[in-house]
Protein backbone atom coordinates (compact mmCIF):
# COMPACT_ATOMS: atom_id res chain seq x y z
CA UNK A 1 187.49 89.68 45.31
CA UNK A 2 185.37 92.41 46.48
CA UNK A 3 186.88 95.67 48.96
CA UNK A 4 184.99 95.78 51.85
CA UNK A 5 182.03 98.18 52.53
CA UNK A 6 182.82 101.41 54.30
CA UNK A 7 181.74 101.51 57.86
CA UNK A 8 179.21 104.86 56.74
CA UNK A 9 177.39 102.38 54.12
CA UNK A 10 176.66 100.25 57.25
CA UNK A 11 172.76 101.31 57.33
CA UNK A 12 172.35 100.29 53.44
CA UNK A 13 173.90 96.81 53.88
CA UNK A 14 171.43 95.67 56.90
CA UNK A 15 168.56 97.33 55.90
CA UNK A 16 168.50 97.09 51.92
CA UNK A 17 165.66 95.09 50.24
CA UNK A 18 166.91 91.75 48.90
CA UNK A 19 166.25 89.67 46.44
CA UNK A 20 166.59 86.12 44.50
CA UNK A 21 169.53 88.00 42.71
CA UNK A 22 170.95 87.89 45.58
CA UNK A 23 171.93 84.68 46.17
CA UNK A 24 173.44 84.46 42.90
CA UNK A 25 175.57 87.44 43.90
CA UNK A 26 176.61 86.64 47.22
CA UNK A 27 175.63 82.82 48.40
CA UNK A 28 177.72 80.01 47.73
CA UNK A 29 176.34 78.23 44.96
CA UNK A 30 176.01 74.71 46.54
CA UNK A 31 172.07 75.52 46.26
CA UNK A 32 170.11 76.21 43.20
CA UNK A 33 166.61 77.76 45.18
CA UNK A 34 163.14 78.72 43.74
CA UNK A 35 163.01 81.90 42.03
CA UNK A 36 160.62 83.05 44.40
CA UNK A 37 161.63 84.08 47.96
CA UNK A 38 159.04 83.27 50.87
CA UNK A 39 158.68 85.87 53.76
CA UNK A 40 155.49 84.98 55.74
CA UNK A 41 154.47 81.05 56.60
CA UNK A 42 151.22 80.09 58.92
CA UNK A 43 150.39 76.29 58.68
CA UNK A 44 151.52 75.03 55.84
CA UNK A 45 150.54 78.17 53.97
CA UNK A 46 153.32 80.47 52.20
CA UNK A 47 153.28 83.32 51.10
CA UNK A 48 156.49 85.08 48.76
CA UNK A 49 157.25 88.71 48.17
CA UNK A 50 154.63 89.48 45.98
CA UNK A 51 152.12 87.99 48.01
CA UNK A 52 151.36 84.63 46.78
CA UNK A 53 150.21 82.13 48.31
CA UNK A 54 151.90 78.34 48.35
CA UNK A 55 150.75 75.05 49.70
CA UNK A 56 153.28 73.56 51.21
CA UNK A 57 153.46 69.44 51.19
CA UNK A 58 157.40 69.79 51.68
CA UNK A 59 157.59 70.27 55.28
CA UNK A 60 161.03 72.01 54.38
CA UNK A 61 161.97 68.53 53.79
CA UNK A 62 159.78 66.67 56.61
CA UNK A 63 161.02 69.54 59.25
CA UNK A 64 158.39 71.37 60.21
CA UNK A 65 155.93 68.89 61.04
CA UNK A 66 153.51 71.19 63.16
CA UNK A 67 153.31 73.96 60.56
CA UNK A 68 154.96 76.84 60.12
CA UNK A 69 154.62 79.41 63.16
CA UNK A 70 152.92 76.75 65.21
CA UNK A 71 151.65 79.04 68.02
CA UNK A 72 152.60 77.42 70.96
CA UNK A 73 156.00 76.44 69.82
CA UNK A 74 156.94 80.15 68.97
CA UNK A 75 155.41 80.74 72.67
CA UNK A 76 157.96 77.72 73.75
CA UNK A 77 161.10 79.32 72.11
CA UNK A 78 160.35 82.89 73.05
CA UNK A 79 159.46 82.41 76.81
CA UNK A 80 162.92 80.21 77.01
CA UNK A 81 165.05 83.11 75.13
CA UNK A 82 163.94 85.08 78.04
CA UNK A 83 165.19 82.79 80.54
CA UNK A 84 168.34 81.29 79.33
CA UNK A 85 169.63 80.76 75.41
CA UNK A 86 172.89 79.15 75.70
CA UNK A 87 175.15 77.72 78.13
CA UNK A 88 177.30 75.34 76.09
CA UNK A 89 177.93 71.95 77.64
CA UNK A 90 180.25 72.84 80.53
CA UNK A 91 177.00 72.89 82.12
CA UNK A 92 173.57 71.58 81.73
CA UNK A 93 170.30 72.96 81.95
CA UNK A 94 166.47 72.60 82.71
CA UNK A 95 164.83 72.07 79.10
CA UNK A 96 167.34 69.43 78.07
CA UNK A 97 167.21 67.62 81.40
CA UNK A 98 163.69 67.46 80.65
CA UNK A 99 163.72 66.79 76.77
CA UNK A 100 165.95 63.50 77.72
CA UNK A 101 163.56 61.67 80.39
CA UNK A 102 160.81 62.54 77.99
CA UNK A 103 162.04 60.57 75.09
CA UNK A 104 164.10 57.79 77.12
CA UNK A 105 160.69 56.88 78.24
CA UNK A 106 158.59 57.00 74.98
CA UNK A 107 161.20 55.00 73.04
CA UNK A 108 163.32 52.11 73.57
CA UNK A 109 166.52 53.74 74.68
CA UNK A 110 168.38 54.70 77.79
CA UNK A 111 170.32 57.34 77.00
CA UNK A 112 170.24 60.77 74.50
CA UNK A 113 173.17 62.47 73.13
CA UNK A 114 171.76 65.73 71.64
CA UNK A 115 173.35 68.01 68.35
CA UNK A 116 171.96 70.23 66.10
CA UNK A 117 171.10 67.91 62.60
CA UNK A 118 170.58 65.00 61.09
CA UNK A 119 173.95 64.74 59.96
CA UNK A 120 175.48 65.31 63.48
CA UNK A 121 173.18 63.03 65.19
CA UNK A 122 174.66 60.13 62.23
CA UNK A 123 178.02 61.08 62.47
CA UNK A 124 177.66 60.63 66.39
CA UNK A 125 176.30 56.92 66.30
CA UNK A 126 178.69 55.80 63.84
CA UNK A 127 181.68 57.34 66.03
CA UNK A 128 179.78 55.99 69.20
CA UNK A 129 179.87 51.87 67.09
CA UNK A 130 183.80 52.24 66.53
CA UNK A 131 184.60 53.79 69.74
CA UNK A 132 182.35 51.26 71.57
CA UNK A 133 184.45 48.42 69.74
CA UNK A 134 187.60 50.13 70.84
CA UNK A 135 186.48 50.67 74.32
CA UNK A 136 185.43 46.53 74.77
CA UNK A 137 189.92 45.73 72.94
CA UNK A 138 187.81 44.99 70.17
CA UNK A 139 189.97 46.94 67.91
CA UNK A 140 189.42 45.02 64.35
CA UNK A 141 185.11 45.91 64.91
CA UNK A 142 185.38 49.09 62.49
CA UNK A 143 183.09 48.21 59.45
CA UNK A 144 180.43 50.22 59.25
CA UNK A 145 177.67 48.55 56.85
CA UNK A 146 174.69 50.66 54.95
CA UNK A 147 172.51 50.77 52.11
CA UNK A 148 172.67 51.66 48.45
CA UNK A 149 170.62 54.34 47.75
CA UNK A 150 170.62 55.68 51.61
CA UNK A 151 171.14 59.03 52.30
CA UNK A 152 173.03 59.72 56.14
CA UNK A 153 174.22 63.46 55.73
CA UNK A 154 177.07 65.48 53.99
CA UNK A 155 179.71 65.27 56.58
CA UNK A 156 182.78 63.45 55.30
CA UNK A 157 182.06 60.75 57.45
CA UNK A 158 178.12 60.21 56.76
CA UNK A 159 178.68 61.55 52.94
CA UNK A 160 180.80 58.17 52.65
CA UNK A 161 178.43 56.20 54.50
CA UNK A 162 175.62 56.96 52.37
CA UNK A 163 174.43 54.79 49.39
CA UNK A 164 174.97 57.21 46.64
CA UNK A 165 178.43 57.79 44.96
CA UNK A 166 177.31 61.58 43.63
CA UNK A 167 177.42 62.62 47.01
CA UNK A 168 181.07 61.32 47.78
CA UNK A 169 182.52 62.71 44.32
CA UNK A 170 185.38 64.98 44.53
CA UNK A 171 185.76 64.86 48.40
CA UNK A 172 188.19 61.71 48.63
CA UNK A 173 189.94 60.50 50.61
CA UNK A 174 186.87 59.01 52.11
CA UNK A 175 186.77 57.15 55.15
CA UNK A 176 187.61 53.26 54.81
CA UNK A 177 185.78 50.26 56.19
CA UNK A 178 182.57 51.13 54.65
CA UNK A 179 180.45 48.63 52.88
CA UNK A 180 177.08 49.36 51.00
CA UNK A 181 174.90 46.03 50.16
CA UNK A 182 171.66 46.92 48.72
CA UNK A 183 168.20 47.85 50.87
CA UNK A 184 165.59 45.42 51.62
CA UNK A 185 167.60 41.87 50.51
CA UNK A 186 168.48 40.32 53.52
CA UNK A 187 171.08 37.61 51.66
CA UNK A 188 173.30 40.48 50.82
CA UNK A 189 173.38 42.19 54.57
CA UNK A 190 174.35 38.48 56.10
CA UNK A 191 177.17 38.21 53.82
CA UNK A 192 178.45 41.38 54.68
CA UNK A 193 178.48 40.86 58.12
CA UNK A 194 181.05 39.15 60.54
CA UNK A 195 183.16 40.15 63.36
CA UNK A 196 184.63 43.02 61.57
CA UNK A 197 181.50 44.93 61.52
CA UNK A 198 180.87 47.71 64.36
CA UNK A 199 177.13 48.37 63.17
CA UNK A 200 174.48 48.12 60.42
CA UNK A 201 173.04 51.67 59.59
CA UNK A 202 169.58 51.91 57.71
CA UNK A 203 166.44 54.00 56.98
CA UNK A 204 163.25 52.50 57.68
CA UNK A 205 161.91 54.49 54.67
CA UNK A 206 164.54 55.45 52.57
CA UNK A 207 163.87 58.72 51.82
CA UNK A 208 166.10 60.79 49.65
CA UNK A 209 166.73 57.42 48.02
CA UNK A 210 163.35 57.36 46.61
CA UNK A 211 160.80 56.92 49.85
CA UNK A 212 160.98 53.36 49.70
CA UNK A 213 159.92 51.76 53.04
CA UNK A 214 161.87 48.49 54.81
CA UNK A 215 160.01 45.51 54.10
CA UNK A 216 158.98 44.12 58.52
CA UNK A 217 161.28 41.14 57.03
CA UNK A 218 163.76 43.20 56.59
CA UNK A 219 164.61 44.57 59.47
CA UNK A 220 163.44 41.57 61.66
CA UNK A 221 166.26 39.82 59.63
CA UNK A 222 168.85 42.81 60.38
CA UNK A 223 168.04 42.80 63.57
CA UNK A 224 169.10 39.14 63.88
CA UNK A 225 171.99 39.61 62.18
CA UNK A 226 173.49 42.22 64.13
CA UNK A 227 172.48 40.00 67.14
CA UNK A 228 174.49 36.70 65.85
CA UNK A 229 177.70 39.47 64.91
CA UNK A 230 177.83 41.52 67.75
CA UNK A 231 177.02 44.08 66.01
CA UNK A 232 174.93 47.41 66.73
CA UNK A 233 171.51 48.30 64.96
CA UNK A 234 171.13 51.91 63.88
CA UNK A 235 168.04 53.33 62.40
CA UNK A 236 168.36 56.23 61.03
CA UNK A 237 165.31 57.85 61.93
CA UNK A 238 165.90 61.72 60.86
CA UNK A 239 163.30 61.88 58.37
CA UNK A 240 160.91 59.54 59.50
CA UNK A 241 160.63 60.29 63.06
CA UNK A 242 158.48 62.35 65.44
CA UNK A 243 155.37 61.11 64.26
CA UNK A 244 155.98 61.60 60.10
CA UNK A 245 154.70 57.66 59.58
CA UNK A 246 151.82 57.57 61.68
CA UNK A 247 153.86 56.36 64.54
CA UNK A 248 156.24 58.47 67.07
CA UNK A 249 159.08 56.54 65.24
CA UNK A 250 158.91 54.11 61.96
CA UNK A 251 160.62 51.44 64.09
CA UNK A 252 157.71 51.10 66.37
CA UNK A 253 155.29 50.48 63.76
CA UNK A 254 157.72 47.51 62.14
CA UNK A 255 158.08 45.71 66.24
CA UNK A 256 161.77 45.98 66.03
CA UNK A 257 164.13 48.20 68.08
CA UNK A 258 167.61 49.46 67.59
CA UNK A 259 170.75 49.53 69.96
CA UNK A 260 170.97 53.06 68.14
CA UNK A 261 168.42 55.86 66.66
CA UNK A 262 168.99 58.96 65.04
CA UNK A 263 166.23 61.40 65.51
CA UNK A 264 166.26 65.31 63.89
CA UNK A 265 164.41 67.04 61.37
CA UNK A 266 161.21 67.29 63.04
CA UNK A 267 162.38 67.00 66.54
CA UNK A 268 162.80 70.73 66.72
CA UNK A 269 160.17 71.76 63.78
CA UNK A 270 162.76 74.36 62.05
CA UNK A 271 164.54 75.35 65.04
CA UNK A 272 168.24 72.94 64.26
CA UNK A 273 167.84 70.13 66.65
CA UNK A 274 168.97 66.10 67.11
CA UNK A 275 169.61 63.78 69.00
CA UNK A 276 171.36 60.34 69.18
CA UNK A 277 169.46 57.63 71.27
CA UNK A 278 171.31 54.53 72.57
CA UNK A 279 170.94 51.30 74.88
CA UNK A 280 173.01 51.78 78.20
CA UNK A 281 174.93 49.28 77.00
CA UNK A 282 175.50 50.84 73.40
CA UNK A 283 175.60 54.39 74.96
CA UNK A 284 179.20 53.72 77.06
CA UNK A 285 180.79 53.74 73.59
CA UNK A 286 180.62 57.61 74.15
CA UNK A 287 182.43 58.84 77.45
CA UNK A 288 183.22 62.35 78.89
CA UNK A 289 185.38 63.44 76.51
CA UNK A 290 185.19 60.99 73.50
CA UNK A 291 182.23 63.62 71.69
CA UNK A 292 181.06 66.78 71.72
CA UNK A 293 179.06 70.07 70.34
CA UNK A 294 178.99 73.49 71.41
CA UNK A 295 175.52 74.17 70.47
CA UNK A 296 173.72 70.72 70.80
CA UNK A 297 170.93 70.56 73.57
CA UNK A 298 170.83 74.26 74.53
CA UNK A 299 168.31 75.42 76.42
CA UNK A 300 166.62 77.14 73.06
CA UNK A 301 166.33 73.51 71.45
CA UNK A 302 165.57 71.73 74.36
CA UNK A 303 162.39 74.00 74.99
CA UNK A 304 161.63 73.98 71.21
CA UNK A 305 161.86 70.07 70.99
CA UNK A 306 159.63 69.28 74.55
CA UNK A 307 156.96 71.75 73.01
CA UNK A 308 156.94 69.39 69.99
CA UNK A 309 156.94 66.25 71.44
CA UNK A 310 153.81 67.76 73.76
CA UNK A 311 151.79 68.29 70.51
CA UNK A 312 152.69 64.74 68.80
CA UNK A 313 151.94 62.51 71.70
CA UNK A 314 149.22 64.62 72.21
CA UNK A 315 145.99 61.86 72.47
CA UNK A 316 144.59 61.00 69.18
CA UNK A 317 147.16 63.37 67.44
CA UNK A 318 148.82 60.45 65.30
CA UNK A 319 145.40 59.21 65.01
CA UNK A 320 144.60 61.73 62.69
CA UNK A 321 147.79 61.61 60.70
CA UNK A 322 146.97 58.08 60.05
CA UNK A 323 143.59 59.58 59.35
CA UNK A 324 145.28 62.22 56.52
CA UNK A 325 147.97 59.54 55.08
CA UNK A 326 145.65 57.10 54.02
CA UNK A 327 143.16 59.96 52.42
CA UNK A 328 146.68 61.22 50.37
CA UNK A 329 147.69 57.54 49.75
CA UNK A 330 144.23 56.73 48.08
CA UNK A 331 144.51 59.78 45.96
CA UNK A 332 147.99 59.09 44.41
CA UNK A 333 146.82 55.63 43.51
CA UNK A 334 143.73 57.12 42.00
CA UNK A 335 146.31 59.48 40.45
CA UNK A 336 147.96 56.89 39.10
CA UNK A 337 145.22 55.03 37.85
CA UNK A 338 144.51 57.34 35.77
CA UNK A 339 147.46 58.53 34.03
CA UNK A 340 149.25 55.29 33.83
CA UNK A 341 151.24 56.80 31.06
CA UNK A 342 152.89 58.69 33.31
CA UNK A 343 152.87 57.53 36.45
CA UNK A 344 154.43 54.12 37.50
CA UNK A 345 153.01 53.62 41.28
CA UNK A 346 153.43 55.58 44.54
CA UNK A 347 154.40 54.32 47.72
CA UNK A 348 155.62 55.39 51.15
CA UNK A 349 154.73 55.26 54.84
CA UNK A 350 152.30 57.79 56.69
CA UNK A 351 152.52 61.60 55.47
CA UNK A 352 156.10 60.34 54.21
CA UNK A 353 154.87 59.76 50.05
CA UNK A 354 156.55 59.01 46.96
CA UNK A 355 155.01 59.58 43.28
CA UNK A 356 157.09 56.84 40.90
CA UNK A 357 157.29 58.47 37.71
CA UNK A 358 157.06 56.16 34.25
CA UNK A 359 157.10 56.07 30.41
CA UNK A 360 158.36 59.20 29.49
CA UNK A 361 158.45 61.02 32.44
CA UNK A 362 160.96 58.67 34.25
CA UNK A 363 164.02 60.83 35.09
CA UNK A 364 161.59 64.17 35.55
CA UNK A 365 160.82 64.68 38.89
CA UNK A 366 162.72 68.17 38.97
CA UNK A 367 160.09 69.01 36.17
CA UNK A 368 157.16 67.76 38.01
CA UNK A 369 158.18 69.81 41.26
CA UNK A 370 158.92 73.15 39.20
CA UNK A 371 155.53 72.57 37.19
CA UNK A 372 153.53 72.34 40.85
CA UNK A 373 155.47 74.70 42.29
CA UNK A 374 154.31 77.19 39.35
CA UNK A 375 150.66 75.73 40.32
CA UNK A 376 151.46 77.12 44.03
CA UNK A 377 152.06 73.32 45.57
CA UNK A 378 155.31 72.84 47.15
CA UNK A 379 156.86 69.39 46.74
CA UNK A 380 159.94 67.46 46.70
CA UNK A 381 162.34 65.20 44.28
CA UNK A 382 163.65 62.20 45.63
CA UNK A 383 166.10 61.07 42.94
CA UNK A 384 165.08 61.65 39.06
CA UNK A 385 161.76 59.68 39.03
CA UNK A 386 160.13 60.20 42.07
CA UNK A 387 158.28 63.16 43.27
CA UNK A 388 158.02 63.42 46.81
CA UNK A 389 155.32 64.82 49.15
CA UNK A 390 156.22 65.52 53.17
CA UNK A 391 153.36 67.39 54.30
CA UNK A 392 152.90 69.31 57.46
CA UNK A 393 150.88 66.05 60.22
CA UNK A 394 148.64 69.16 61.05
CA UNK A 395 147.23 68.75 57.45
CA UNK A 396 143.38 68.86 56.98
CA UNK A 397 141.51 66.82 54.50
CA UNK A 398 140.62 70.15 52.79
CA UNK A 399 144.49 70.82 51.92
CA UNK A 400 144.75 67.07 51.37
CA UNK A 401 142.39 67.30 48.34
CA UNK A 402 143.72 70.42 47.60
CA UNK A 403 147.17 69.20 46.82
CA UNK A 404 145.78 66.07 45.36
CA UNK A 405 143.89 68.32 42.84
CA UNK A 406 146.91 70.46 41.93
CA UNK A 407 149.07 67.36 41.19
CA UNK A 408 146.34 66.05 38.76
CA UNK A 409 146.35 69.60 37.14
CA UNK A 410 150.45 68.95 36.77
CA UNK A 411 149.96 65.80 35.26
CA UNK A 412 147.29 66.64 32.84
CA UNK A 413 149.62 69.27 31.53
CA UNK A 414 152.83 66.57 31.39
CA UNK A 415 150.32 64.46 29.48
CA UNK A 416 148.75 67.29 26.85
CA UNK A 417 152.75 67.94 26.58
């Protein structure tokens, strides 16, 4: 334990240069960050404290999907923190109001509950499937059902939900009535299911589970399924909505809609944002007092998240981030092609991409992103063998083939290794 700083040494603690030392010294080690720290983003460009510059095909993990310091966001957030930045939810207010007509009538749903993550938004539709059970005397409807290898947030509730065990260890109890049947094989979701089920929960792309998309069979089938049970549909849509696949939402591009969606990450393009959207009739699981969040849909987010969805659905915008996927999809499989040693395949959805690793290299994707990062390309891990790019949808073809060319230096190196 550390005394406190005197009140005179005030000056030194705010206004001291910092360092990557620390967050050794004073963060709690639940993160294990680049040694580098970043102080100035434009795009997807980044640049640290000694002034070098990054390409950044992370997104900070499929979040900012306009770039950092898109222009007319920042003008969004500022002119609203001059207005109004918080009210809580004893009231409402004018950018919220208008943030939940706007996506009620781009997507299937009726009505928006909004939060501040991804986790939030998941904990809120799996509350919302029990409590909607309760609410109809349906009292033995508390099974939730997901995925191995799906990844729903680190609340105690979503942590459990979640297909992967690492996650849950050390925080039990966990919450009961949870099954996990493995993604994409439809004979194992129908036996789970029955009248003891409240909802089915599932990525269309798994992401942190290895970007590994939903085959349209799939969730056709799961769709069916939760039909025949009575049970709710929820797509967890926190990585892979708001235009990351090429479409406003993954669902939209498979022809099958949800009683439920969870929506974050990019919704509010760094500033913390979700949302939970629901069916009328799935939505009057939640009533005035059954839910709740200080923070979710201030005025700040609200303003944030209309600004965004202005640029997305802005004509031909998704267009051109079909445009960029396919250009980065063709260069992994060229990657691959050619160092089949060391690569296994790559696969994904839109600017949502995963790099298989094989041979050797299987179980080194924390390698492969520390070796690009030292090439100045950021990039992600999803599990131990696949590397995972997320890039900014306001890519160009020139950073495109830019990052395409630093992987291939990264994988001639793993291969001279």
């Amino acid at each position: 334990m550390t005394a406190a700083a005197p009140l005179e040494t005030l000056a030194g603690l705010f206004d001291a240069p910092v360092s990557r030392a620390d967050f050794d010294r004073h963060l709690m080690a639940t993160y294990a960050p680049a040694a580098f720290v970043p102080v100035r983003a434009s795009g997807l460009d980044v640049w640290d404290q000694d002034g070098r510059r990054y390409l950044d095909f992370s997104a900070g993990i499929a979040v900012t999907s306009l770039g950092h310091c898109h222009p007319a966001v920042t003008q969004a957030l500022a002119q609203q923190a001059g207005q109004i930045g918080h009210l809580s939810n004893v009231y409402t207010n004018e950018p919220v109001l208008r943030l939940a007509r706007v996506l009620t009538g781009l997507t299937f749903a009726d009505r928006v509950f909004f939060c501040n993550s991804g986790a939030e938004a998941n904990e809120g539709a799996l509350k919302l499937a029990r409590r909607l059970a309760y609410n109809r005397g349906d009292t033995q409807r508390q099974t939730i059902v997901s995925c191995t290898q799906s990844f729903h947030g680190r609340t105690v509730f979503t942590v459990s939900v979640g297909g992967q065990p690492k996650y849950m260890e050390g925080f039990g109890p966990t919450p009961q009535a949870i099954v996990h049947v493995p993604f994409n094989d439809l004979d194992a979701a129908a036996a789970a299911m029955g009248p003891h089920v409240a909802a089915f929960i599932v990525e269309p792309v798994q992401g942190e589970g290895g970007v590994t998309p939903a085959h349209k069979s799939y969730l056709e089938g799961l769709r069916a399924l939760c039909d025949q049970h009575g049970a709710l549909l929820i797509f967890d849509e926190v990585q892979t909505g708001v235009g990351r696949t090429g479409h406003l939402y993954a669902h939209q591009a498979y022809g099958v809609s949800p009683d439920v969606m969870t929506t974050a990450k990019a919704l509010g393009n760094g500033f913390p944002m979700g949302a939970v959207l629901a069916t009328e009739a799935a939505a009057a699981g939640l009533t005035v007092g059954t839910h709740g969040t200080t923070y979710g849909g201030n005025p700040l987010a609200g303003a944030v998240a209309l600004q965004v969805l202005r640029e997305v659905t802005h004509p031909g915008f998704l267009e051109q981030v079909r445009e960029r996927a396919d250009q980065l999809a063709q260069g992994l499989e060229a990657l691959v092609a050619d160092h089949p040693a060391l690569l296994a395949s790559t696969r994904g959805m839109g600017l949502l991409r995963g790099l298989v690793l094989g041979g050797a290299q299987a179980g080194k994707s924390a390698a492969w992103v520390k070796q690009a990062q030292d090439a100045g390309l950021l990039v992600l891990a999803a599990g131990p063998d696949v590397v995972r790019l997320a890039p900014a949808l306001v890519c160009t073809a020139a950073q495109v083939d830019e990052a395409l060319a630093l992987l291939r230096q990264v994988a001639q190196a793993r291969a001279r290794a």
